[in-house]
N, C-alpha and C. Protein backbone atom coordinates (compact mmCIF):
# COMPACT_ATOMS: atom_id res chain seq x y z
N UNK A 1 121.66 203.34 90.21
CA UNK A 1 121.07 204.39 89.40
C UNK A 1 122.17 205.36 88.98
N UNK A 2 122.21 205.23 87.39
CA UNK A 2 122.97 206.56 87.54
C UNK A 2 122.56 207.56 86.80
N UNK A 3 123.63 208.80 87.62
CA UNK A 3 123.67 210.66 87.76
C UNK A 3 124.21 211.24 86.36
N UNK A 4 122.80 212.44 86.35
CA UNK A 4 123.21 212.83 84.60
C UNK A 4 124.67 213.52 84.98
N UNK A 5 125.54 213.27 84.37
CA UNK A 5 126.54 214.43 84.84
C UNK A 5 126.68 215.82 84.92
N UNK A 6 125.37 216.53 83.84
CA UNK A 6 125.25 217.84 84.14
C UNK A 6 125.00 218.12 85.66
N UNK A 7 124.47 217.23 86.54
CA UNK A 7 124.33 217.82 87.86
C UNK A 7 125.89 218.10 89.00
N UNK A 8 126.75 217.52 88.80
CA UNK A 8 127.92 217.48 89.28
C UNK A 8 128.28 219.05 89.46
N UNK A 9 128.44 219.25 88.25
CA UNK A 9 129.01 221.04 88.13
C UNK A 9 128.23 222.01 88.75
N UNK A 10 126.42 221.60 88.55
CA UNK A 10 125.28 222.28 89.31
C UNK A 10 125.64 222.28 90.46
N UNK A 11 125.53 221.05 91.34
CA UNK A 11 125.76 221.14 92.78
C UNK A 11 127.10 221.68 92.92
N UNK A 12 128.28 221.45 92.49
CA UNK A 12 129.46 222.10 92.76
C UNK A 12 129.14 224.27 92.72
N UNK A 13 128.38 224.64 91.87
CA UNK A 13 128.08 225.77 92.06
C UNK A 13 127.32 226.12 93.12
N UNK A 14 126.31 225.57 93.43
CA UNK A 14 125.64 225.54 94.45
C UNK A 14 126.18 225.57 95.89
N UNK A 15 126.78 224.69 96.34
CA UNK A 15 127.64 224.81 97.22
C UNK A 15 128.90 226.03 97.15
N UNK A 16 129.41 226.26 96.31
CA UNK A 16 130.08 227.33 96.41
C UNK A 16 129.28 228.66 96.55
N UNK A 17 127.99 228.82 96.18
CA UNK A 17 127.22 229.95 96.27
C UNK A 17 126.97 229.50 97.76
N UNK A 18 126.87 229.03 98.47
CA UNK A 18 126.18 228.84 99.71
C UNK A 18 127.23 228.95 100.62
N UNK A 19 128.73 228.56 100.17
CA UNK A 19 129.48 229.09 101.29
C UNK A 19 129.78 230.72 101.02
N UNK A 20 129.68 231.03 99.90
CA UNK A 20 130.91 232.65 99.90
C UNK A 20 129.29 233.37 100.10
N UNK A 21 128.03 233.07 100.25
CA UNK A 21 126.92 233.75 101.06
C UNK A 21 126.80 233.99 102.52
N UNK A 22 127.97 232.76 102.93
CA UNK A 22 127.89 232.92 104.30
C UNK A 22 128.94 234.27 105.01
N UNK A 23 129.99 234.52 103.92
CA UNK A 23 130.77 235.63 104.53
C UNK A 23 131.56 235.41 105.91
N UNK A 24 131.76 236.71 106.23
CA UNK A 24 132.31 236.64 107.43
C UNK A 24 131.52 236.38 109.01
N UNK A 25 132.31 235.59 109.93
CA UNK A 25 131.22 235.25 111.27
C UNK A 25 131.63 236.60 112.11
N UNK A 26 130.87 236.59 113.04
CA UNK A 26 131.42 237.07 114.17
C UNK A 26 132.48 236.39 114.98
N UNK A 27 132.50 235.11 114.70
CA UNK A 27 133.44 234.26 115.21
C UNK A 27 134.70 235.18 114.54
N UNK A 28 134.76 235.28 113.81
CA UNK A 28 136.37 235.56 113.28
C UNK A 28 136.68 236.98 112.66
N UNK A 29 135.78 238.08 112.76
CA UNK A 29 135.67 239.17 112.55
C UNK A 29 135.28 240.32 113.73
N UNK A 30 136.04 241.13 114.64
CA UNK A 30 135.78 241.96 115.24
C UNK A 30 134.72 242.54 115.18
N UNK A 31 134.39 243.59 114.02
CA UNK A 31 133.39 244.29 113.19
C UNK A 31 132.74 243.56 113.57
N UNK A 32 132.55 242.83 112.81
CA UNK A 32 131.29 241.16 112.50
C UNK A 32 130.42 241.58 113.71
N UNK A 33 131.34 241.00 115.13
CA UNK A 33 130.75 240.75 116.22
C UNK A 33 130.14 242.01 116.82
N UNK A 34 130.67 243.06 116.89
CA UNK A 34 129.51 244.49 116.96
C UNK A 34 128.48 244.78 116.63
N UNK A 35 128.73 244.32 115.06
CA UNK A 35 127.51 244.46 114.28
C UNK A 35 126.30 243.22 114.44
N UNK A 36 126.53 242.13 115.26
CA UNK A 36 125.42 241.34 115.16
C UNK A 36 125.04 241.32 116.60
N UNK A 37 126.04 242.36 117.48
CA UNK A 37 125.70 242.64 118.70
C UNK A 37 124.36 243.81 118.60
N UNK A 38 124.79 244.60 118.01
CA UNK A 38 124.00 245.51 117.57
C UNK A 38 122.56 245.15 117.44
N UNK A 39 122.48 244.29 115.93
CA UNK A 39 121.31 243.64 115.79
C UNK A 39 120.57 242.78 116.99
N UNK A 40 121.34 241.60 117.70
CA UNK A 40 120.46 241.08 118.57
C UNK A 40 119.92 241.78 119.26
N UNK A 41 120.39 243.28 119.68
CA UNK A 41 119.64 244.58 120.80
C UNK A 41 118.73 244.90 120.18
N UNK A 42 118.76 245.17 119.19
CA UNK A 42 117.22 245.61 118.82
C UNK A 42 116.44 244.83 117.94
N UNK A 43 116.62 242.89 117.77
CA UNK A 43 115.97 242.22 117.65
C UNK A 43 115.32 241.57 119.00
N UNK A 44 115.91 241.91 120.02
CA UNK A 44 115.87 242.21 121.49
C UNK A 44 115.88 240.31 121.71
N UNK A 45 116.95 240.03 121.14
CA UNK A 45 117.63 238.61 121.36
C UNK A 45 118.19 238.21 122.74
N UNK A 46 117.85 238.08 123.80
CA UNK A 46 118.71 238.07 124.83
C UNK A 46 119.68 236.76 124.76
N UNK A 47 119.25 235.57 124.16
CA UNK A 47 120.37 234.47 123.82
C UNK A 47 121.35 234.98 123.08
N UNK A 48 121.12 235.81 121.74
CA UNK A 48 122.11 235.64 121.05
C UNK A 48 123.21 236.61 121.57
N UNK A 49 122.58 237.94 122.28
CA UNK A 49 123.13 238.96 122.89
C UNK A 49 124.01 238.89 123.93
N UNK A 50 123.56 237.56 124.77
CA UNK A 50 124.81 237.10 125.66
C UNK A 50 126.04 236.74 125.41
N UNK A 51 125.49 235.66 124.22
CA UNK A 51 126.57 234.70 123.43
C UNK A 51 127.97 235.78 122.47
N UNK A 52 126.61 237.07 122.21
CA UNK A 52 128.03 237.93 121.37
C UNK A 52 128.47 238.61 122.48
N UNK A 53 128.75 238.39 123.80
CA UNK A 53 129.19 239.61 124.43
C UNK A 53 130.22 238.90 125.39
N UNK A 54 131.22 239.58 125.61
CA UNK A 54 131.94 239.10 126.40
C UNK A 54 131.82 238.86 127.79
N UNK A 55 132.35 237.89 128.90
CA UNK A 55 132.25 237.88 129.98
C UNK A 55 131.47 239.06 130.84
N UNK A 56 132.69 239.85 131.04
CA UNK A 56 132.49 241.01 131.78
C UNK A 56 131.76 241.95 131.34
N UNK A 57 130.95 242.31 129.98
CA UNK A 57 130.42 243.13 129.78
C UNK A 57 128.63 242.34 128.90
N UNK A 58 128.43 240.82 130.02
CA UNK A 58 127.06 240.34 129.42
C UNK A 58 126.25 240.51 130.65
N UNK A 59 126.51 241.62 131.81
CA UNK A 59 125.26 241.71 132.56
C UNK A 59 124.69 243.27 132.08
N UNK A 60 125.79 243.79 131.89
CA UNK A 60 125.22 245.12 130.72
C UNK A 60 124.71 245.26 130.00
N UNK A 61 125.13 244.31 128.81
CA UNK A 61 124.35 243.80 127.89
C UNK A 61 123.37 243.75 127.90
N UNK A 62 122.52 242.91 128.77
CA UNK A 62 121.50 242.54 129.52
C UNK A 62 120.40 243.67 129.90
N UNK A 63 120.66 244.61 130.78
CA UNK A 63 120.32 245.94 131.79
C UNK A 63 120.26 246.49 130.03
N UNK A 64 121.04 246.98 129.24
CA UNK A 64 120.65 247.80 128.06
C UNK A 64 119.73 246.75 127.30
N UNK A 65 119.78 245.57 127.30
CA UNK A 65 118.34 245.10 126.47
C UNK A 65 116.60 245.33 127.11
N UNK A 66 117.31 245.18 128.54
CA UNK A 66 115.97 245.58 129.19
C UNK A 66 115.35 246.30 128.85
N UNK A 67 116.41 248.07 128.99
CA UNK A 67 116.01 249.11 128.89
C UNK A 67 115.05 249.39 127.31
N UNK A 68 115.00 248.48 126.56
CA UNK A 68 115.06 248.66 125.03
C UNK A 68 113.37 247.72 124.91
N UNK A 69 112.68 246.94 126.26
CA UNK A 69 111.41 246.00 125.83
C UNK A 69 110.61 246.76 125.90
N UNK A 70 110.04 247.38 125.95
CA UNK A 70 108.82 248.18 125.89
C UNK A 70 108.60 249.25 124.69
N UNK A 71 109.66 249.24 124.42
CA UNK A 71 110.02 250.37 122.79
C UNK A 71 110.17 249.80 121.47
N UNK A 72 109.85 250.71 120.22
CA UNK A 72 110.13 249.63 118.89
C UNK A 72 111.52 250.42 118.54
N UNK A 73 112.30 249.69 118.39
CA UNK A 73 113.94 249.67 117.91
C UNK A 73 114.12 249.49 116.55
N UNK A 74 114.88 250.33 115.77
CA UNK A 74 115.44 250.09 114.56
C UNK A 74 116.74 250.59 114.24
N UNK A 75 117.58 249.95 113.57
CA UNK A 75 118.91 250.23 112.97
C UNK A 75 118.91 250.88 111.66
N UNK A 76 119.70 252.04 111.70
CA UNK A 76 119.41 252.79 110.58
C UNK A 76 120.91 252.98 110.00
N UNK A 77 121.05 252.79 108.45
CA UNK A 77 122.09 253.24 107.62
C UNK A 77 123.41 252.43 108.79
N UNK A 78 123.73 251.79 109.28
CA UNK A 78 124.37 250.87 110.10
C UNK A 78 125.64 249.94 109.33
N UNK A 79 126.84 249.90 109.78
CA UNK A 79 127.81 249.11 109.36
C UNK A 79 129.70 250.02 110.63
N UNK A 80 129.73 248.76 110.67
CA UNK A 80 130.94 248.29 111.50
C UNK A 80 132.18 248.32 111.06
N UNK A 81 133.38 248.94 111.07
CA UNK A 81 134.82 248.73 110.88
C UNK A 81 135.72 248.39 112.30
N UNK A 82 136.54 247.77 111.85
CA UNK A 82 137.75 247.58 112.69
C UNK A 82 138.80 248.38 112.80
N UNK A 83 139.42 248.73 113.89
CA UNK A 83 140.48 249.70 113.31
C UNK A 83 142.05 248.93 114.06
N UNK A 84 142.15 248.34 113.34
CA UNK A 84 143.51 247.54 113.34
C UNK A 84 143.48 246.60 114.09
N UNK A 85 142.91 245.59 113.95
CA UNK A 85 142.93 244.03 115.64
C UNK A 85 144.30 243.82 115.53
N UNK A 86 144.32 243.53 116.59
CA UNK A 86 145.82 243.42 117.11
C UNK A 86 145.43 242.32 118.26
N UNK A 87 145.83 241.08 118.18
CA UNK A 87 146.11 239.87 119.74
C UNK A 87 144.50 239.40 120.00
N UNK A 88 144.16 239.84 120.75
CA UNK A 88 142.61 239.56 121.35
C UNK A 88 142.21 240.75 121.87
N UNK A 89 142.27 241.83 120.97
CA UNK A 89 141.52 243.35 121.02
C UNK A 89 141.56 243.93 120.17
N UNK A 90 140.44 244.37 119.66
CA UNK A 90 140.36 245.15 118.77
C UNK A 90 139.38 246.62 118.68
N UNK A 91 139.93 247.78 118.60
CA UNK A 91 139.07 248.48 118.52
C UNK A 91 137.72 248.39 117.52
N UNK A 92 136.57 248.97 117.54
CA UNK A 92 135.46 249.30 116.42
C UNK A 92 134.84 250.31 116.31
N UNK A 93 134.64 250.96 115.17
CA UNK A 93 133.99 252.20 115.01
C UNK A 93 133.21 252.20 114.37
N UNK A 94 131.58 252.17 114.25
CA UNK A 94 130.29 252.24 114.13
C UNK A 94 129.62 253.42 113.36
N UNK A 95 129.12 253.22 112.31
CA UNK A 95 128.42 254.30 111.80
C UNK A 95 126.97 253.97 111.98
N UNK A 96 126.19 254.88 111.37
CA UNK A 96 124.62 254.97 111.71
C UNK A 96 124.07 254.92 113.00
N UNK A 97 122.53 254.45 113.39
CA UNK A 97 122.21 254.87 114.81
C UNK A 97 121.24 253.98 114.96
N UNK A 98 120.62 254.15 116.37
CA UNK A 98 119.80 253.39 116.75
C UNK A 98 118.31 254.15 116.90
N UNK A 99 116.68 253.87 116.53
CA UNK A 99 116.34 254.70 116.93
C UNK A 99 115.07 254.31 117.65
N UNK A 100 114.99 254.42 118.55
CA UNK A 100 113.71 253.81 119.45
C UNK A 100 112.70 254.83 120.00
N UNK A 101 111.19 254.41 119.38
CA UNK A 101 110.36 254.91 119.34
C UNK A 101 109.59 254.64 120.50
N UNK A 102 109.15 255.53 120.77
CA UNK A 102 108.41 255.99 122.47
C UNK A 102 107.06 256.56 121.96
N UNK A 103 106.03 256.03 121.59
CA UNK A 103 105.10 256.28 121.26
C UNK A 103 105.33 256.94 120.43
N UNK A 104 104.92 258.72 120.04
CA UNK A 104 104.87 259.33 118.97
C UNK A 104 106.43 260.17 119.31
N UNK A 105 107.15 259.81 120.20
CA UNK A 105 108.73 260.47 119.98
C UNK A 105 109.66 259.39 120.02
N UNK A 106 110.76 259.60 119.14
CA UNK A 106 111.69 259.07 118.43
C UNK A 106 112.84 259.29 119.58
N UNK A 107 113.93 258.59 120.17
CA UNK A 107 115.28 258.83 120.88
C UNK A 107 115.92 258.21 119.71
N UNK A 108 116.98 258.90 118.98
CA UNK A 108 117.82 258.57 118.28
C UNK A 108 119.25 258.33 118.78
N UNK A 109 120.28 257.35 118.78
CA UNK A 109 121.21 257.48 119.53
C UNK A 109 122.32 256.77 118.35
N UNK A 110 123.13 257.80 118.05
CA UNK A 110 123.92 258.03 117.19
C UNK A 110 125.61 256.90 117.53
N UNK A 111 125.55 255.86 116.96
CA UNK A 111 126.16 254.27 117.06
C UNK A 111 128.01 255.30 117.03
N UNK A 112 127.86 256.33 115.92
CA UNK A 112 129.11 256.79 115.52
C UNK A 112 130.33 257.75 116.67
N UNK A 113 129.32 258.18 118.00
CA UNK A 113 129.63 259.03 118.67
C UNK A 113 130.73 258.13 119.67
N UNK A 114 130.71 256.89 119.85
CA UNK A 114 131.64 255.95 120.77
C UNK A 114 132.48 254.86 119.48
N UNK A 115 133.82 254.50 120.09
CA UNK A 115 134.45 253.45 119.93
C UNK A 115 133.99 252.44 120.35
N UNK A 116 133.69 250.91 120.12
CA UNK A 116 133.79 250.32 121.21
C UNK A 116 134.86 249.14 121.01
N UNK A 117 134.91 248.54 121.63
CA UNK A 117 135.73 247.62 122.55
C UNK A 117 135.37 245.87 122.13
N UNK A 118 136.01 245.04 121.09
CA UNK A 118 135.85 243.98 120.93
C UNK A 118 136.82 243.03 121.71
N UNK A 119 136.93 241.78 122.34
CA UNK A 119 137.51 241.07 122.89
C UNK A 119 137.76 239.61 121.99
N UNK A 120 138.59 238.47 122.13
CA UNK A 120 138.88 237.14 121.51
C UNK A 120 138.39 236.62 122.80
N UNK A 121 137.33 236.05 123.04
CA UNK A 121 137.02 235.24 124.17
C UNK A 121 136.39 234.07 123.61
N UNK A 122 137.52 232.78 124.01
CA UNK A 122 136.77 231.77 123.54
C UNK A 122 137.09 231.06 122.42
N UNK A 123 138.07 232.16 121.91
CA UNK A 123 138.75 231.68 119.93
C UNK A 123 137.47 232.54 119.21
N UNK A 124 136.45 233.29 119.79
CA UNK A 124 135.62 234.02 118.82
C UNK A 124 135.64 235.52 119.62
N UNK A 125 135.43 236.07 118.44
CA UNK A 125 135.43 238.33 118.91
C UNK A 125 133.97 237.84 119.85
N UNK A 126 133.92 239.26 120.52
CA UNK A 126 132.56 239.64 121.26
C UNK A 126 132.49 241.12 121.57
N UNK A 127 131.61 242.04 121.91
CA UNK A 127 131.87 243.15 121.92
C UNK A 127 131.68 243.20 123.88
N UNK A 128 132.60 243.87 123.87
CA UNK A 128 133.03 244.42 125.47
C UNK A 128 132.94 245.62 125.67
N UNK A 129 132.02 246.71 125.64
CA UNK A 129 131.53 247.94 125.39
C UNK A 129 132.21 248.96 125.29
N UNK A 130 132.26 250.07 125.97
CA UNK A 130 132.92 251.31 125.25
C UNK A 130 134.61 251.24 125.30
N UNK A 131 135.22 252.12 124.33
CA UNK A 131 136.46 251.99 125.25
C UNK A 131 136.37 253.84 125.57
């Protein structure tokens, strides 16, 4: 059977829209990995939340997701920078906040007030909490 050739160029676009959608991983972006650390906490992911966190800082991880099941969680105005990776560390600095609702009161906890602490564990970033 053969292929009209207008489809060649179609799928060739296609596939290129589907990789440069995928962006950056956490695998290979410091930031990245904060920021989807972030999210699994208050998608209250405990798989994915392990997987972004480094060794030493995934029973914490853990103990702060706990603290977070009984409450509704949201990420507000939220995004991640790096501030210079260097080897297998990199600092990150966090804007926007977290804000978890307790019935009719709000705890807001402001993402921007700490650095934290990304690690290379594995050949992929993870976040290793404050520095």
């Amino acid at each position: 059977m053969k292929r009209p050739h207008f489809l060649i160029p179609i799928m060739i676009l296609l596939a290129t829209g589907l990789l440069a959608a995928c962006g950056k991983s956490s695998a290979s972006d410091p930031a990245k990995a904060v920021e989807d650390y972030w999210q699994a906490l208050v998608a209250k992911d405990s798989a994915r939340l392990s997987s972004l966190s480094c060794a030493a800082y995934e029973s914490t991880a853990l103990t702060t997701l706990e603290s977070f099941q009984s409450v509704d969680v949201a990420l507000n105005d939220f995004a991640c920078a790096a501030a210079d990776p260097s080897g297998d560390s990199s600092a990150v600095t966090c804007a926007g906040n977290i804000v978890a609702s307790y019935g009719s009161e709000d705890l807001v906890i402001d993402l921007s007030e700490r650095t934290y602490s990304a690690v290379k564990e594995g050949g992929d970033w993870r976040m290793c909490g404050e520095q």
